[in-house]
N, C-alpha and C. Protein backbone atom coordinates (compact mmCIF):
# COMPACT_ATOMS: atom_id res chain seq x y z
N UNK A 1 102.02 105.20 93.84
CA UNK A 1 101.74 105.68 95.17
C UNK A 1 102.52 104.82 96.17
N UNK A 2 103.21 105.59 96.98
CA UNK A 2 104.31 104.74 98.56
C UNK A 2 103.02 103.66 99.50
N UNK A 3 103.49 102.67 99.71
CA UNK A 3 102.69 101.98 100.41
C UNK A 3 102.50 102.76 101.56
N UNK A 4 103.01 103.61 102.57
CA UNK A 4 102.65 104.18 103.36
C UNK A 4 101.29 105.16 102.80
N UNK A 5 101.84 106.32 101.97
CA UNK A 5 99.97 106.56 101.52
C UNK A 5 98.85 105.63 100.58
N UNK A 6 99.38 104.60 100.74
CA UNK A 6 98.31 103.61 100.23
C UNK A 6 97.52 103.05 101.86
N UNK A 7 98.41 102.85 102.54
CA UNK A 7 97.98 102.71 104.28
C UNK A 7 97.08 103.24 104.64
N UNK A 8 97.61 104.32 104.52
CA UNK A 8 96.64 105.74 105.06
C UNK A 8 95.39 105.77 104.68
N UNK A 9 95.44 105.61 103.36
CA UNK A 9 94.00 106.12 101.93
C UNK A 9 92.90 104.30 102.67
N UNK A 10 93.53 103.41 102.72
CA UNK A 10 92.85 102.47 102.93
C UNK A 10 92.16 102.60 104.46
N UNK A 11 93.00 103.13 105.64
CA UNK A 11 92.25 103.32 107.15
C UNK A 11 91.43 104.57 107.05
N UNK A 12 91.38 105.25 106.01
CA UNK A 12 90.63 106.26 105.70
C UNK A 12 89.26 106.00 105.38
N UNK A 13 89.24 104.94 104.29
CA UNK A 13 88.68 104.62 103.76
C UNK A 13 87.37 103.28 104.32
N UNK A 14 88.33 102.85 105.19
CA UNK A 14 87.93 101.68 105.78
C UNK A 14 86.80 102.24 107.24
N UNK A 15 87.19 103.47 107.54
CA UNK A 15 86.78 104.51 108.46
C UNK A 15 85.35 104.95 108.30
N UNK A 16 85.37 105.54 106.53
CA UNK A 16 84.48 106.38 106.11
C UNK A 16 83.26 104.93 105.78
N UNK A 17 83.82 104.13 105.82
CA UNK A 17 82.52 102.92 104.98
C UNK A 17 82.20 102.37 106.41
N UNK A 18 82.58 102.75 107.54
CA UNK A 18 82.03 102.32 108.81
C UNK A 18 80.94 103.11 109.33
N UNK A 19 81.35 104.44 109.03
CA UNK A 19 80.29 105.78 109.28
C UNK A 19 79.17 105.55 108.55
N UNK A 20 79.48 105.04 107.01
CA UNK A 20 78.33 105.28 106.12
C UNK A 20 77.18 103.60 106.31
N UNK A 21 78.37 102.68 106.80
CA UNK A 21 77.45 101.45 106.91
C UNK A 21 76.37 101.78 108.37
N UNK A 22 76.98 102.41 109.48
CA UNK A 22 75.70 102.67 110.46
C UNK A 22 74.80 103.85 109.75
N UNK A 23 75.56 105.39 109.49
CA UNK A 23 73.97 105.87 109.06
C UNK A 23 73.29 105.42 107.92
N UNK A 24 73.73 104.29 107.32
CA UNK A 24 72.50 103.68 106.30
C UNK A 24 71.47 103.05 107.46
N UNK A 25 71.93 101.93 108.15
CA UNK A 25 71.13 101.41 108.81
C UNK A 25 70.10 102.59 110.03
N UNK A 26 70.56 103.44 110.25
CA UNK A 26 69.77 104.09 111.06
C UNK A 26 68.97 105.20 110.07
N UNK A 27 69.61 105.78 108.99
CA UNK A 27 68.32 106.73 108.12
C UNK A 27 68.68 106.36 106.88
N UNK A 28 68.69 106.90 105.35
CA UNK A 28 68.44 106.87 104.45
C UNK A 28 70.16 106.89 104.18
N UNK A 29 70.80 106.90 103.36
CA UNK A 29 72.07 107.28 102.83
C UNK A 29 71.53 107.75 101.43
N UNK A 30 72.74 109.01 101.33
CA UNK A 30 72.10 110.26 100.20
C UNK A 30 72.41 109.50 99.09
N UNK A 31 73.80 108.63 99.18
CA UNK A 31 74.35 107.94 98.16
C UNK A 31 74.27 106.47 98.30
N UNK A 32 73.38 105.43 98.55
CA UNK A 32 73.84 104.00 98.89
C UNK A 32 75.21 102.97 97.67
N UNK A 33 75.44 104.24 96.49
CA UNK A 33 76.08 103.51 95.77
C UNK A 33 77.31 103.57 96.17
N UNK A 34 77.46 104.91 97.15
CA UNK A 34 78.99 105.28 97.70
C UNK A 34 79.41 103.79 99.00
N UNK A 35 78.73 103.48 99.00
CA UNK A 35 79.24 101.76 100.37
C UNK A 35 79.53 101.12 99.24
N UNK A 36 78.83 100.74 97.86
CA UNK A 36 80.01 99.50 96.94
C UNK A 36 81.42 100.10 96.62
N UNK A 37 81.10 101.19 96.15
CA UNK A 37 82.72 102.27 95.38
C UNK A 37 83.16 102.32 96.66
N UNK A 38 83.06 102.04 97.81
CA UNK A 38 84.09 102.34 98.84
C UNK A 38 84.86 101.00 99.31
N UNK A 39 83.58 99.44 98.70
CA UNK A 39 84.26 98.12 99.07
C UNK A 39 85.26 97.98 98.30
N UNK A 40 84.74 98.23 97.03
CA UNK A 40 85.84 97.82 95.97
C UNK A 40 86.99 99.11 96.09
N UNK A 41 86.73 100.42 96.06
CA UNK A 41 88.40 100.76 96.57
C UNK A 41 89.17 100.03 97.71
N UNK A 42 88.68 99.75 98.41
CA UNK A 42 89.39 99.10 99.87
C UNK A 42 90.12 97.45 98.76
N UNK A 43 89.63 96.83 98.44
CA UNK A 43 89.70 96.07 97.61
C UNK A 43 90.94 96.05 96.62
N UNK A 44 90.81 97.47 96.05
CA UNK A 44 92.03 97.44 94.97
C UNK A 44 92.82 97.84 95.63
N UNK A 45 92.84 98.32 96.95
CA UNK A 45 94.09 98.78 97.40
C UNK A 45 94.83 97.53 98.37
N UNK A 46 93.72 96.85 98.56
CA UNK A 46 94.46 96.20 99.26
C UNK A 46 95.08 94.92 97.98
N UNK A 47 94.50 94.52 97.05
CA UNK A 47 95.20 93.88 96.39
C UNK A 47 96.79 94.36 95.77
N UNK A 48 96.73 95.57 95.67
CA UNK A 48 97.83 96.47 95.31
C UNK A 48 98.93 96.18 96.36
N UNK A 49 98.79 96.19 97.59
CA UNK A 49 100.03 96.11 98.61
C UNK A 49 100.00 94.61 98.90
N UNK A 50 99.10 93.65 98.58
CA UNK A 50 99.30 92.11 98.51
C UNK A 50 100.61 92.16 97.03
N UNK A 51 99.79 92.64 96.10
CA UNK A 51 101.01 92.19 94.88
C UNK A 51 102.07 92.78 95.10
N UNK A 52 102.46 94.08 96.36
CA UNK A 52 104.14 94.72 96.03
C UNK A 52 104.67 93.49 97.19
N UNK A 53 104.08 92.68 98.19
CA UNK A 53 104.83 92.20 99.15
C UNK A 53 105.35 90.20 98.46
N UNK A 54 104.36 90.19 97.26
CA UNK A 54 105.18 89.09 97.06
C UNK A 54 106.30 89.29 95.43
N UNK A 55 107.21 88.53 96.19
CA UNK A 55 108.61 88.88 95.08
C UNK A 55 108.74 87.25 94.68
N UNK A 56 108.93 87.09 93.10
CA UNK A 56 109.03 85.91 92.65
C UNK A 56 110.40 86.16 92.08
């Protein structure tokens, strides 16, 4: 995947776990398991564009 749609997928992502971190705190969340699967994608993606920017 182009680091540009790795960009994207991550402010997407980083977006949707902002929405889901307030309506947990204000009502129930249908899924509370969907806020970890959304840290750790943010996570692998961002480790992914850490490992293409260093060159040994």
């Amino acid at each position: 995947m182009p680091d540009k749609e790795l960009i994207a997928l991550l402010n997407e992502n980083r977006s949707y776990l902002l929405a889901l971190k307030y309506k947990h705190r204000i009502s129930q969340v249908e899924s509370p398991i969907r806020i970890r699967t959304l840290r750790r994608e943010i996570a692998r993606i961002l480790t992914i564009l850490r490992e293409r920017n260093i060159k040994l």
